[in-house]
N, C-alpha and C. Protein backbone atom coordinates (compact mmCIF):
# COMPACT_ATOMS: atom_id res chain seq x y z
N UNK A 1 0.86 -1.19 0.00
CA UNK A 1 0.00 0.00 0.00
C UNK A 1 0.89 1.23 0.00
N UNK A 2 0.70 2.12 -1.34
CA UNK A 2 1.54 3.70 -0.88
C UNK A 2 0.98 4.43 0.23
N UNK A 3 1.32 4.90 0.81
CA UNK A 3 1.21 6.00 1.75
C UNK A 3 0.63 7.14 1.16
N UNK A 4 0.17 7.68 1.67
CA UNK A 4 0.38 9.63 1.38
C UNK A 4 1.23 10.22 1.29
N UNK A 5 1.37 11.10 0.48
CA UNK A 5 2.13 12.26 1.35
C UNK A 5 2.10 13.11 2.52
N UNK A 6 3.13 12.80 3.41
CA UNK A 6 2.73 13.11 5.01
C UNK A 6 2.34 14.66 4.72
N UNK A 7 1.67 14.79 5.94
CA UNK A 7 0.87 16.40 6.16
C UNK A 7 1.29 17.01 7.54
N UNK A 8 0.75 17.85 7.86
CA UNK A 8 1.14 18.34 9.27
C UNK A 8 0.76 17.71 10.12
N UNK A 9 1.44 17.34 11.56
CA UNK A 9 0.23 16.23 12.40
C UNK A 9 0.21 14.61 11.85
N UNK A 10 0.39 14.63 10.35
CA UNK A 10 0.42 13.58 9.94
C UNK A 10 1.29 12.23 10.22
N UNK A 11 2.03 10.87 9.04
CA UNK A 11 2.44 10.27 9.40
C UNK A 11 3.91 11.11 9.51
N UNK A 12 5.22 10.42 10.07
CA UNK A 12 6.11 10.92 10.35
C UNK A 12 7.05 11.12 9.27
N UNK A 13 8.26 12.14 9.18
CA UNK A 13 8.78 12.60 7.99
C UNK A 13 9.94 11.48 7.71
N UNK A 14 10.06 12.37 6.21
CA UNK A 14 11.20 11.13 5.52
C UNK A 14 12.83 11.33 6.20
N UNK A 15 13.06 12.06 6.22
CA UNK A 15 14.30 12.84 7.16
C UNK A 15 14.46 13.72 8.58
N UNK A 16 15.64 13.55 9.11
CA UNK A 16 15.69 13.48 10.31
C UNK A 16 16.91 14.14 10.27
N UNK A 17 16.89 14.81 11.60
CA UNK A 17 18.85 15.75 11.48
C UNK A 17 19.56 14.52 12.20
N UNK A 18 19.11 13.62 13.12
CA UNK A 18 19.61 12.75 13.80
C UNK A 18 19.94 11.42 13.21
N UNK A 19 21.20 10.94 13.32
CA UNK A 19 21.21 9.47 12.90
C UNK A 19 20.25 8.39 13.64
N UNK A 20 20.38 7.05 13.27
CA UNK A 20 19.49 5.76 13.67
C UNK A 20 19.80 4.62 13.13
N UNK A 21 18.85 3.36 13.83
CA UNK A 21 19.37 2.04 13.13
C UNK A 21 18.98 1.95 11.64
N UNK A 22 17.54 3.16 11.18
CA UNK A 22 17.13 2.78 9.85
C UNK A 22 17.36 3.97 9.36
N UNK A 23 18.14 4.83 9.32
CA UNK A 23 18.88 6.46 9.32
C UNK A 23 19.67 6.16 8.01
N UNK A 24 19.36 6.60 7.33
CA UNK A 24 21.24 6.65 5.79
C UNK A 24 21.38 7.90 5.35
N UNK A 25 22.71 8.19 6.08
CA UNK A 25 23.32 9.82 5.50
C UNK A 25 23.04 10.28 4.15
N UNK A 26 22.36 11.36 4.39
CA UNK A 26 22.15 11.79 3.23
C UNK A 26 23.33 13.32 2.24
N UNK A 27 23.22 13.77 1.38
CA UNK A 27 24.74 14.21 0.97
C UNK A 27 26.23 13.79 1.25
N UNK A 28 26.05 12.68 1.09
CA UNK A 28 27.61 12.26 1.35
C UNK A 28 28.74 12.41 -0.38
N UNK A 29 27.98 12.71 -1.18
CA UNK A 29 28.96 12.91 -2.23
C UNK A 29 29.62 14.00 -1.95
N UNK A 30 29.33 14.92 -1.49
CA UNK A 30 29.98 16.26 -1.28
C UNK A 30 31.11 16.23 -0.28
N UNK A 31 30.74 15.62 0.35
CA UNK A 31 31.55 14.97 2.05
C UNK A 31 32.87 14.24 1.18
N UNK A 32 32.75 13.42 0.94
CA UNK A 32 33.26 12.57 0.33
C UNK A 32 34.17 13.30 -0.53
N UNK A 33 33.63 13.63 -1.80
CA UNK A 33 34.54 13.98 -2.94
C UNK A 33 35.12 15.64 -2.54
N UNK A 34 34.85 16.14 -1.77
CA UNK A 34 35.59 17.56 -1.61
C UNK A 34 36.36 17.42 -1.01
N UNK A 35 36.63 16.49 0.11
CA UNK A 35 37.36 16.29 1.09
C UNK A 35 39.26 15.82 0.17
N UNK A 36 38.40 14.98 -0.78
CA UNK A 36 39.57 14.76 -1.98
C UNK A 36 40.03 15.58 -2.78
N UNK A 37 39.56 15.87 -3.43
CA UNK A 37 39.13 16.63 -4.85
C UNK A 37 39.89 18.49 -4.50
N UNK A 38 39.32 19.17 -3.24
CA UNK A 38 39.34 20.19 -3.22
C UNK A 38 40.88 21.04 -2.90
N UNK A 39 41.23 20.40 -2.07
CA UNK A 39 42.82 20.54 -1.97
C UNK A 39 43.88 20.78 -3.19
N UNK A 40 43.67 20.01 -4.31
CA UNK A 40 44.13 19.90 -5.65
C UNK A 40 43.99 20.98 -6.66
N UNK A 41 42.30 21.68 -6.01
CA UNK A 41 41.86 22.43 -6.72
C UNK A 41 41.63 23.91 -6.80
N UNK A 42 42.49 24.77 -5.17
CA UNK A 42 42.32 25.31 -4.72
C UNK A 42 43.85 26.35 -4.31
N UNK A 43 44.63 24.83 -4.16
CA UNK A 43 45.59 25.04 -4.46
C UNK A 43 46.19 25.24 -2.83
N UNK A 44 47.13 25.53 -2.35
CA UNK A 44 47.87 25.54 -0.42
C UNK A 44 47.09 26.74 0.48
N UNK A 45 47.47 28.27 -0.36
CA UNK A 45 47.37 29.20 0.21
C UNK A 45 46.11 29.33 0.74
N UNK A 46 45.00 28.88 -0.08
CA UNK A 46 43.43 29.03 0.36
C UNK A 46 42.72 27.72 0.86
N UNK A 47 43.97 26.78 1.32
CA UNK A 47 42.97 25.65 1.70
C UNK A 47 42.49 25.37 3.05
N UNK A 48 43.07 26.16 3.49
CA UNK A 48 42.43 26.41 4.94
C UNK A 48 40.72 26.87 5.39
N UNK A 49 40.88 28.12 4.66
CA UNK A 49 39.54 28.96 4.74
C UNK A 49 38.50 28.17 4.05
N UNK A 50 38.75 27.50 2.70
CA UNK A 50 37.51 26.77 1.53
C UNK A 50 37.34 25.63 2.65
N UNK A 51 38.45 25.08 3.25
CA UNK A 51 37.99 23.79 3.88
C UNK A 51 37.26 24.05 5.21
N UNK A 52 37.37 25.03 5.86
CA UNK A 52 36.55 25.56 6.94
C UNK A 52 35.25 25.67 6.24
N UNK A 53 35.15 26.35 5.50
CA UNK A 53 33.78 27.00 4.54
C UNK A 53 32.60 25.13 4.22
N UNK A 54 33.99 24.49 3.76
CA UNK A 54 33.30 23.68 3.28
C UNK A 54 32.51 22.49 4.70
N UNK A 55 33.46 22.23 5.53
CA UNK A 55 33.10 21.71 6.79
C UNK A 55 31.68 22.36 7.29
N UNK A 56 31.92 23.90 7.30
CA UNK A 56 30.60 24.47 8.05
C UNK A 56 29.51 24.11 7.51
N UNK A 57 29.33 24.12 6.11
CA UNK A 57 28.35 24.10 5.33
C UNK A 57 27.74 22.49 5.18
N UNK A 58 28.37 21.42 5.26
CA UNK A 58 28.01 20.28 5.35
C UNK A 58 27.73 20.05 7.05
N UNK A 59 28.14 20.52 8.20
CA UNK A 59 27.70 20.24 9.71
C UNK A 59 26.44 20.96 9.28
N UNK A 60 26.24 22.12 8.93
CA UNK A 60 25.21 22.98 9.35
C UNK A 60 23.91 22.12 8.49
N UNK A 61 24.07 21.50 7.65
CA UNK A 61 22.94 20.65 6.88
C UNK A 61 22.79 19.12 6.86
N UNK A 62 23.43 18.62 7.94
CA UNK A 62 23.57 17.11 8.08
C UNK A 62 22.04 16.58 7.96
N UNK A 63 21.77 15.52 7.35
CA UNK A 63 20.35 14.74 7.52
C UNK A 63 20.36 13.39 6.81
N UNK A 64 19.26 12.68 7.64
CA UNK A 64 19.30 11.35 7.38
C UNK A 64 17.96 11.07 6.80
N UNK A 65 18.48 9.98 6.25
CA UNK A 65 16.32 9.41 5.48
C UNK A 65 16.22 8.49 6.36
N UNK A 66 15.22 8.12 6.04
CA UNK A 66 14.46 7.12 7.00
C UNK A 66 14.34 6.29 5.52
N UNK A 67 14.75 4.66 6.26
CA UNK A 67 14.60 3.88 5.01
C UNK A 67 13.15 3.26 5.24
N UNK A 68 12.90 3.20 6.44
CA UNK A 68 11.58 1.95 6.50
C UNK A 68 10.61 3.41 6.06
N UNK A 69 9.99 4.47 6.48
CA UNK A 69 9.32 5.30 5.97
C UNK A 69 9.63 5.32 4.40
N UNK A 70 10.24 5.30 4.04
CA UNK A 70 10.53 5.54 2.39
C UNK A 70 10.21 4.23 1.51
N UNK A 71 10.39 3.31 2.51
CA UNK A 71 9.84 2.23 1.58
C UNK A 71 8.14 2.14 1.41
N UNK A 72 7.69 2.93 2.27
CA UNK A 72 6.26 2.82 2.17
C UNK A 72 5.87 3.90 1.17
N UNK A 73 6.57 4.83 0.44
CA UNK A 73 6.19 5.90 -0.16
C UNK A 73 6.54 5.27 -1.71
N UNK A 74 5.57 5.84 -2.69
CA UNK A 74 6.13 5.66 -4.32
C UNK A 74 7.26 7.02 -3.85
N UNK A 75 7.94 6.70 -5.55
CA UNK A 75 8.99 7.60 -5.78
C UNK A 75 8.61 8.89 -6.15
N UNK A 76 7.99 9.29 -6.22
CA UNK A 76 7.09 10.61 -6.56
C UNK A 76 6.25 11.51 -5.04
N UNK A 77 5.94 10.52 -4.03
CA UNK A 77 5.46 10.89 -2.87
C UNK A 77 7.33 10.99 -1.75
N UNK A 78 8.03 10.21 -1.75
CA UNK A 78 9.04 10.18 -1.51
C UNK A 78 10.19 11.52 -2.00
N UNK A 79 9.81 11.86 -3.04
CA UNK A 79 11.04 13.08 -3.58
C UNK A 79 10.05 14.57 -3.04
N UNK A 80 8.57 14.37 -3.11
CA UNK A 80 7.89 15.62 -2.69
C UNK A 80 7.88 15.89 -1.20
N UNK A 81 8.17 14.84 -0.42
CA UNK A 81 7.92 15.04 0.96
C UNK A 81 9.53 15.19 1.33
N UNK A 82 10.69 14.74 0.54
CA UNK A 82 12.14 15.30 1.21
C UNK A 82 11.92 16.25 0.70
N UNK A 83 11.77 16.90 -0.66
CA UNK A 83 11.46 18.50 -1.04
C UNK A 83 11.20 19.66 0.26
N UNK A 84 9.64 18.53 0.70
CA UNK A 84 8.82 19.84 1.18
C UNK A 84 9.98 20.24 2.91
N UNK A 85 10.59 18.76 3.44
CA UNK A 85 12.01 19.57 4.30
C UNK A 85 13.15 19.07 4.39
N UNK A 86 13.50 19.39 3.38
CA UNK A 86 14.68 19.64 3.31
C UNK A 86 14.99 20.63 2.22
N UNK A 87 14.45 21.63 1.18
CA UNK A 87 14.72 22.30 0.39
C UNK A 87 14.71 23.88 1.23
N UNK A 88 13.76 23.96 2.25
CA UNK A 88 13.42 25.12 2.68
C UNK A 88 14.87 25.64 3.91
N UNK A 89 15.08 24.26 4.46
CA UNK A 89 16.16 24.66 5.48
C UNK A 89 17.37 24.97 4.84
N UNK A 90 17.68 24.99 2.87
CA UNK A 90 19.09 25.20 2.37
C UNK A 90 18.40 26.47 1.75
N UNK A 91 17.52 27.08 1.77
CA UNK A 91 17.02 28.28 1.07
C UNK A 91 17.14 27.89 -0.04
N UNK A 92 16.44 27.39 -0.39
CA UNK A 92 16.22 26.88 -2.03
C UNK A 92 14.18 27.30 -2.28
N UNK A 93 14.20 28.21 -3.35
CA UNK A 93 12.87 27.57 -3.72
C UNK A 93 12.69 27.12 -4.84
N UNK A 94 11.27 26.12 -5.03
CA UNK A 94 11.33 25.46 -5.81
C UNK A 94 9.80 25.10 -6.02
N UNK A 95 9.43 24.37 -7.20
CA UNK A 95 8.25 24.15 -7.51
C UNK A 95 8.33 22.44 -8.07
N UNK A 96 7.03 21.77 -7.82
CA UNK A 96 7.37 20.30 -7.75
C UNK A 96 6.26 20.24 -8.40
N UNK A 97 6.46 19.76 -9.99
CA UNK A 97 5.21 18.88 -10.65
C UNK A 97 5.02 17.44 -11.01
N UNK A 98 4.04 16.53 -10.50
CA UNK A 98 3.71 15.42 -10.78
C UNK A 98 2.84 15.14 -12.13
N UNK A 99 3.52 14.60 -13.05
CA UNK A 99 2.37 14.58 -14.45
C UNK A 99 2.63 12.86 -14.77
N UNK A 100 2.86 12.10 -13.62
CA UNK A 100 2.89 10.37 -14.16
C UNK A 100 1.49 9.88 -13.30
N UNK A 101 0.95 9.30 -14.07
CA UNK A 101 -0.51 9.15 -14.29
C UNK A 101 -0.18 7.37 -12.96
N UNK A 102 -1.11 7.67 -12.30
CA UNK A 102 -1.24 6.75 -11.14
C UNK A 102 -0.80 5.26 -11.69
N UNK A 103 -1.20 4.54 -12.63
CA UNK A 103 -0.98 3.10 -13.00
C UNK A 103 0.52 3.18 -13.36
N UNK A 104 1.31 4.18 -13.81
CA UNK A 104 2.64 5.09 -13.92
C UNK A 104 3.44 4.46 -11.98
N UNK A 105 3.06 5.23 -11.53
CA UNK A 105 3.30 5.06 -10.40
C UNK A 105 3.46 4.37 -9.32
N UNK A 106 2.22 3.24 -9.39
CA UNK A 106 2.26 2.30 -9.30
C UNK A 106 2.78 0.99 -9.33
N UNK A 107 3.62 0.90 -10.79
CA UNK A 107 3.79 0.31 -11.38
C UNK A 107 5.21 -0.68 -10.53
N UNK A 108 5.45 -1.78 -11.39
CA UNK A 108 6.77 -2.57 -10.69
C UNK A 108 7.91 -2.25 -10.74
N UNK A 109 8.33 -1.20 -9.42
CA UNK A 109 9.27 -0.35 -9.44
C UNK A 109 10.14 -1.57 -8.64
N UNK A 110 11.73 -1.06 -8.49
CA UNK A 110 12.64 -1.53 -7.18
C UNK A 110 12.02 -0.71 -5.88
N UNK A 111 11.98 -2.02 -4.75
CA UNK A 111 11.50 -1.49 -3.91
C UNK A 111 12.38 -0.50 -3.33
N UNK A 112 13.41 -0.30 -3.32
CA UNK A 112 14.82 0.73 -3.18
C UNK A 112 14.45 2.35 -3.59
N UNK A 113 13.80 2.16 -4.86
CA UNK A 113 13.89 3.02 -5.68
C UNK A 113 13.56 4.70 -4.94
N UNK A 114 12.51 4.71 -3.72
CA UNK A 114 12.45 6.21 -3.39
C UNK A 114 13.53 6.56 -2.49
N UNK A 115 14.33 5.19 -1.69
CA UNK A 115 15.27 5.92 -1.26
C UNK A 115 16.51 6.42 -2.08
N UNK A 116 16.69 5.63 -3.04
CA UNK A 116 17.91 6.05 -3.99
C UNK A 116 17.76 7.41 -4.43
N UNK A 117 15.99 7.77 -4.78
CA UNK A 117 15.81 8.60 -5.43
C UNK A 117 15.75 10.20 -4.80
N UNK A 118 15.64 9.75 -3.68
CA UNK A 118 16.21 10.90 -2.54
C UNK A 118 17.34 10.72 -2.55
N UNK A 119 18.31 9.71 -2.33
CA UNK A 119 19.70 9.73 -2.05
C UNK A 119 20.50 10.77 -2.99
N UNK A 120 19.85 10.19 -4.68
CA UNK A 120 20.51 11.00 -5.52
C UNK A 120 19.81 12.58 -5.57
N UNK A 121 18.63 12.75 -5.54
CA UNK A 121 18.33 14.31 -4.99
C UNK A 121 19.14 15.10 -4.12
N UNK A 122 19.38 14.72 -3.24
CA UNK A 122 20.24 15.46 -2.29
C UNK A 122 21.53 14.99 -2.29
N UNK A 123 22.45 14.37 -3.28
CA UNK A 123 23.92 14.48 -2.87
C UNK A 123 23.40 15.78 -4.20
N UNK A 124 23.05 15.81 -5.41
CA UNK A 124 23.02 16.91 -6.63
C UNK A 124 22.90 18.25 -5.74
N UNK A 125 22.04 18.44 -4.97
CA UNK A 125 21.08 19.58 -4.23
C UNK A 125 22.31 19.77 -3.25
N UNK A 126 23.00 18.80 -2.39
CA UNK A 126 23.94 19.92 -1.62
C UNK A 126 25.30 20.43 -2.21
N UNK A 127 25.67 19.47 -3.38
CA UNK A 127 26.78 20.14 -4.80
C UNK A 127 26.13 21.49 -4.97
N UNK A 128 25.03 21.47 -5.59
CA UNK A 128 24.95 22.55 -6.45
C UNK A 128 24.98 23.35 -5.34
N UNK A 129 23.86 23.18 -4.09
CA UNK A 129 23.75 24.54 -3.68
C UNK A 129 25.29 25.39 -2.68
N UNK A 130 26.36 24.21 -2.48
CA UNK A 130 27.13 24.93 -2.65
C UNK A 130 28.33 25.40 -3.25
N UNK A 131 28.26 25.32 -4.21
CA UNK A 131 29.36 25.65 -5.61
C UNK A 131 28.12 26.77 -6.13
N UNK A 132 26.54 27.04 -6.61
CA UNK A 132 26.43 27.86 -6.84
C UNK A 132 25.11 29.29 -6.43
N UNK A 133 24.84 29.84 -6.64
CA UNK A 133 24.18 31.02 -6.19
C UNK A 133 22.22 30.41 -6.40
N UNK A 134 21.83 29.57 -6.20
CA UNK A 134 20.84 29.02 -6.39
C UNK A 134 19.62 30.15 -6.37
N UNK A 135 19.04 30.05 -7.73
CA UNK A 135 17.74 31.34 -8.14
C UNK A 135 16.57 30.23 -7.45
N UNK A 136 15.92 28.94 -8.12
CA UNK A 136 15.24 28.19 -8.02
C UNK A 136 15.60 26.88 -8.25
N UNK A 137 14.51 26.00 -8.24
CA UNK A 137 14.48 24.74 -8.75
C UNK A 137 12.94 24.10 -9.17
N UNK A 138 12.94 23.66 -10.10
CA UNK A 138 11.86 23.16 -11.01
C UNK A 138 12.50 21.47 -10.68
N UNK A 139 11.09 20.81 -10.11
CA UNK A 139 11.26 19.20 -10.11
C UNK A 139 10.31 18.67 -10.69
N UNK A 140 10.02 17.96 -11.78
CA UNK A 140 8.91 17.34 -12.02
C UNK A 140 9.12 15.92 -12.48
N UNK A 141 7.96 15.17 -12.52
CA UNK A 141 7.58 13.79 -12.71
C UNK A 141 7.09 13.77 -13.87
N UNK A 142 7.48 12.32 -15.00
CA UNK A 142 7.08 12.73 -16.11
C UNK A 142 6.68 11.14 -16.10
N UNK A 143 6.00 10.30 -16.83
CA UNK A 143 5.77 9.28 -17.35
C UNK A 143 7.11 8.83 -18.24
N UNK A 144 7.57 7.76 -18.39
CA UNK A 144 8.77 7.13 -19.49
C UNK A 144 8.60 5.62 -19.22
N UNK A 145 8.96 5.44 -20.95
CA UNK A 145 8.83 4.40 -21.48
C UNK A 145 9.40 3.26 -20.78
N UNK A 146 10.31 3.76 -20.13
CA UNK A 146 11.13 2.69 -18.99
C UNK A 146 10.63 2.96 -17.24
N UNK A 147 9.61 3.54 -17.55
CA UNK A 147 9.55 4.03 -15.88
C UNK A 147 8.80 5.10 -15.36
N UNK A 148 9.62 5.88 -14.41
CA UNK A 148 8.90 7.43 -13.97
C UNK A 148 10.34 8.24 -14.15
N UNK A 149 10.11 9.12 -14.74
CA UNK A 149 10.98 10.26 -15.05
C UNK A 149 11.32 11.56 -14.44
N UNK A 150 12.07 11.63 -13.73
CA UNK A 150 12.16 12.48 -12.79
C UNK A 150 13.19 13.79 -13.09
N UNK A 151 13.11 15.22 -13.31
CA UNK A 151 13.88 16.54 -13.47
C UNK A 151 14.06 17.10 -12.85
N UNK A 152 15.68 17.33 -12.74
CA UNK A 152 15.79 18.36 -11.81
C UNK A 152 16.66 19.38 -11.55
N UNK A 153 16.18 21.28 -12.06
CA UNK A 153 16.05 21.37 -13.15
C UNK A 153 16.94 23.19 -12.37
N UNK A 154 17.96 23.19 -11.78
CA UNK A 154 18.30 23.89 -10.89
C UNK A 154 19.06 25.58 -11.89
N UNK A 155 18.28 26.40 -11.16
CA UNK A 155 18.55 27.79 -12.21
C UNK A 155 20.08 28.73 -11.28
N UNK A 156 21.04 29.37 -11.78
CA UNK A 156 21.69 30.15 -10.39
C UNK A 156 23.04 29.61 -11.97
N UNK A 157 23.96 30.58 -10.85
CA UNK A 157 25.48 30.51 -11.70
C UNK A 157 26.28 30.42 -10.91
N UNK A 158 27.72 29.71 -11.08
CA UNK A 158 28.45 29.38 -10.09
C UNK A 158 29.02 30.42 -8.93
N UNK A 159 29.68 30.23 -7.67
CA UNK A 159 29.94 31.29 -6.81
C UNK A 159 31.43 32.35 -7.98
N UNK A 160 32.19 31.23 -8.48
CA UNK A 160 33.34 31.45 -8.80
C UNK A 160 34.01 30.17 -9.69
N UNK A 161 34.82 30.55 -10.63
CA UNK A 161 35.81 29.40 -11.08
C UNK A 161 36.39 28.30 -10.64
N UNK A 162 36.46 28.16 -9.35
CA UNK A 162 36.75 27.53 -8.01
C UNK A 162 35.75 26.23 -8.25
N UNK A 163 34.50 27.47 -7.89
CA UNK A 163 33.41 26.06 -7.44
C UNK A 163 33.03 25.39 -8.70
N UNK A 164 33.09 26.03 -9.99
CA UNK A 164 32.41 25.54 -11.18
C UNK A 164 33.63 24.22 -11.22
N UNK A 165 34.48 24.27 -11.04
CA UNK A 165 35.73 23.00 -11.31
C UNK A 165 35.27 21.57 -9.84
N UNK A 166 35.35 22.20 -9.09
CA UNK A 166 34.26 21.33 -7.76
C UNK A 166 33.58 20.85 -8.30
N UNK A 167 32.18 21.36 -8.86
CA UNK A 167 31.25 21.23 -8.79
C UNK A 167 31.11 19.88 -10.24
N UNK A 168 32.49 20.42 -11.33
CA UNK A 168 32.32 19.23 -12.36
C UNK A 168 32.83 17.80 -11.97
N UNK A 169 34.03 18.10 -11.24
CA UNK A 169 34.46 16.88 -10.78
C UNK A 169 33.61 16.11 -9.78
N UNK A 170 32.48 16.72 -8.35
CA UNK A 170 31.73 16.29 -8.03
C UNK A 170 30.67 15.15 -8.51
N UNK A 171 30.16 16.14 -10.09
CA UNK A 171 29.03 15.89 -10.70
C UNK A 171 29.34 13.98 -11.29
N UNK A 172 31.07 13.77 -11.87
CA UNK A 172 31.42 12.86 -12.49
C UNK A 172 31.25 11.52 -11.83
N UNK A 173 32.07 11.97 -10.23
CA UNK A 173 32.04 10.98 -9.46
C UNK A 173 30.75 10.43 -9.01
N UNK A 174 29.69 11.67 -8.57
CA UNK A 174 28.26 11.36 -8.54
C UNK A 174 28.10 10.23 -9.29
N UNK A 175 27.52 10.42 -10.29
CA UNK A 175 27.22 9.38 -11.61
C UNK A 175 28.23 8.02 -12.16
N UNK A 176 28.91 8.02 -11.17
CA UNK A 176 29.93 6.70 -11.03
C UNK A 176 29.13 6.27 -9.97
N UNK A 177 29.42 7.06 -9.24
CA UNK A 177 28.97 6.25 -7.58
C UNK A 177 27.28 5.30 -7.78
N UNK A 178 26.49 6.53 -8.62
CA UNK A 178 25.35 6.22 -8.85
C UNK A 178 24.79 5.36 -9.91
N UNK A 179 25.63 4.82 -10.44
CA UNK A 179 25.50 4.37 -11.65
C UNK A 179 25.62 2.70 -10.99
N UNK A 180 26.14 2.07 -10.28
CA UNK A 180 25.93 0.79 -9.51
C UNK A 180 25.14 0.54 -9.21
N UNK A 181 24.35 1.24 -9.10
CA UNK A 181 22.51 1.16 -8.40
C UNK A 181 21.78 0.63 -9.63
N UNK A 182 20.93 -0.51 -9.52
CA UNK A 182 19.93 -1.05 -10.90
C UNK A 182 18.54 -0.38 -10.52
N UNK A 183 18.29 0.54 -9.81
CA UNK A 183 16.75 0.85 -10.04
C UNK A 183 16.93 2.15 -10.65
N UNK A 184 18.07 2.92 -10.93
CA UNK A 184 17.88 4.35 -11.28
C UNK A 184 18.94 4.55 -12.20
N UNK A 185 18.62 5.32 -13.15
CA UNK A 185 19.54 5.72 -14.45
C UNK A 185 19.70 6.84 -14.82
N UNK A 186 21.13 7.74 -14.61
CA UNK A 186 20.86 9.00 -14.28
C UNK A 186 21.80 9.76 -14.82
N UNK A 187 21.63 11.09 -15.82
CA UNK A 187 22.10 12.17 -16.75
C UNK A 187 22.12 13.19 -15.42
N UNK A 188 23.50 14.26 -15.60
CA UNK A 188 23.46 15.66 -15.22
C UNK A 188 23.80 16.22 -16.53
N UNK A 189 23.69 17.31 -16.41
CA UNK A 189 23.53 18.23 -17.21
C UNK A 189 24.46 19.78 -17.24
N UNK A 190 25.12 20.03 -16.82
CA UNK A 190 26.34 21.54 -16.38
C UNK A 190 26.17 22.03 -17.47
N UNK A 191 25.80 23.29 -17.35
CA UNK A 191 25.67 24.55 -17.93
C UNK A 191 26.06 25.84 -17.43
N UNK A 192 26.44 27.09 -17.54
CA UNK A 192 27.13 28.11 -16.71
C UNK A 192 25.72 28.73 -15.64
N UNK A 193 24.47 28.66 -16.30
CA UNK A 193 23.52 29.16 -15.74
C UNK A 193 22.81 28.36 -14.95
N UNK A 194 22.78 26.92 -15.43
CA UNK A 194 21.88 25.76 -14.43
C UNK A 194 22.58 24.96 -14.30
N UNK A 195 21.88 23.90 -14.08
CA UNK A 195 22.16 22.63 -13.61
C UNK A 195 21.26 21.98 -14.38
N UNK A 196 21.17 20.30 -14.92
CA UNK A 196 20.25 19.68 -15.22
C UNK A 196 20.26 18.06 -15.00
N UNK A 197 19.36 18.00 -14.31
CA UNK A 197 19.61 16.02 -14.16
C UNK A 197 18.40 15.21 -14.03
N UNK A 198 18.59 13.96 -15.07
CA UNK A 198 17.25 13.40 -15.29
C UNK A 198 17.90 12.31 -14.48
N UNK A 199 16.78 11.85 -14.10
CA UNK A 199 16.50 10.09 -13.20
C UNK A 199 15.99 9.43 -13.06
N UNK A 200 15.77 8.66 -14.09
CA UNK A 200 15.29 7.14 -14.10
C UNK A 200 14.57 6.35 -13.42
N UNK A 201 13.33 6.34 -12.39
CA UNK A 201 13.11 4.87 -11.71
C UNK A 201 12.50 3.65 -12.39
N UNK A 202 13.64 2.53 -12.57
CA UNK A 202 13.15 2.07 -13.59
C UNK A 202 12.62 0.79 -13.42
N UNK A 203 11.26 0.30 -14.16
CA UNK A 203 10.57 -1.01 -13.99
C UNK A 203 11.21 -2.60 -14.05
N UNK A 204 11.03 -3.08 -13.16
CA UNK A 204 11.74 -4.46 -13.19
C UNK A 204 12.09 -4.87 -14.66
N UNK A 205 11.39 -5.33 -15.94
CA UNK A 205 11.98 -5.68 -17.18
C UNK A 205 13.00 -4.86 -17.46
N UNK A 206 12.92 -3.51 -17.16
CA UNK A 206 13.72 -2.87 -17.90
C UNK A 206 15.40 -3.37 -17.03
N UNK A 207 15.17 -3.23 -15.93
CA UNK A 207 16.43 -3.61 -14.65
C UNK A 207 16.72 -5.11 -14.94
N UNK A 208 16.10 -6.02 -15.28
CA UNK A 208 16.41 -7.34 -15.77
C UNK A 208 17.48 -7.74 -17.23
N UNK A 209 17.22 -6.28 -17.93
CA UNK A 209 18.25 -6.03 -19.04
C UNK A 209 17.05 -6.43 -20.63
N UNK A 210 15.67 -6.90 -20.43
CA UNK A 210 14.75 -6.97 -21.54
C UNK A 210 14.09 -5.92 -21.87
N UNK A 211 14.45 -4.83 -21.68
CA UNK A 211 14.12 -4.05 -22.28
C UNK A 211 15.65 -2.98 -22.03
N UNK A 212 16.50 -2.75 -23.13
CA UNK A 212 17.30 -1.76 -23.27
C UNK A 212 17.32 -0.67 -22.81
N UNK A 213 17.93 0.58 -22.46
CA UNK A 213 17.77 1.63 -22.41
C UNK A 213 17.96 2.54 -23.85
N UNK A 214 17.25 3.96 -24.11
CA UNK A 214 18.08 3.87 -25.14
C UNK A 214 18.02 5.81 -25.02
């Protein structure tokens, strides 16, 4: 049975600032690959201050999903309810459209699939938002031939030359890391003005390898 989407008062949320036994860190690509990546890129004299900068900014937004809540949600109720908190506490706004038609939704997804699909929402969402000046974000749900189609669709320009080089090498490793996962299949997009990344949740035939991607 899907759930709702929780309400106020309602059932309990998908994320939590606190860890747990059913808790999985959420933004860890950023954690991860800056901690590497940024030193190289920044160069001795300024790696002090970017790495302070960068520490603050990942303590100050730590959060976890809840896996057993997420398994009860489709992938479409699951990305609108981390939206509705966790987008507001990074000052992001944004607008969220659903246009995959219920039997869409329904359909024989990986049961994995809404947590991945948050997972990969928010490692993209704490890259971008800090490498760049975030205007909005446009998310929507689309129907596809392999699945439910998910955009996400981030407007703003980088802080600096700095972060735009971060932010590509981030984006690469992302889509390595993410690319091991069989329920989700996933494009970014770098542009000087946005961001763009489609994601895949995709139906058992298609994850079985009988139906191609193309």
């Amino acid at each position: 049975m899907i759930a709702p989407f929780p309400k106020p008062g309602g059932p309990p949320a998908v994320t939590s600032a606190r860890p747990g036994a059913n808790m999985v860190p959420l933004g860890r690509s950023l954690r991860s690959l800056a901690d590497r990546m940024l030193p190289d890129i920044i160069g001795d004299e300024a790696r002090s201050s970017e790495d302070l900068a960068l520490e603050e900014f990942i303590e100050a937004h730590v959060r976890y999903a809840d896996a057993i809540r997420l398994a009860s949600l489709s992938s479409p109720h699951a990305v609108k309810a981390w939206a509705a908190e966790r987008l507001p506490s990074l000052g992001i706004s944004y607008g969220f459209s659903n246009r995959a038609p219920q039997e869409s939704i329904k359909a024989n997804l990986d049961q994995q699939a809404s947590l991945r699909m948050v997972e990969f929402a928010d490692d993209l969402t704490m890259v971008t938002r800090f490498c760049r000046q975030i205007e909005e974000l446009s998310i929507e749900v689309n129907n596809h031939s392999h699945g439910l189609e998910f955009r996400f669709i981030f407007k703003g320009k980088h802080l600096d030359r700095t972060f735009s080089q971060l932010e590509a090498n981030c984006v690469d490793e992302l889509l390595r890391t993410h690319s091991r996962e069989h329920s989700l299949r996933n494009r970014i997009f770098c542009a000087e003005d946005k961001i763009e990344a489609q994601s895949i949740a995709l139906r058992k035939r298609v994850r079985l390898g009988l139906s191609p991607m193309r």
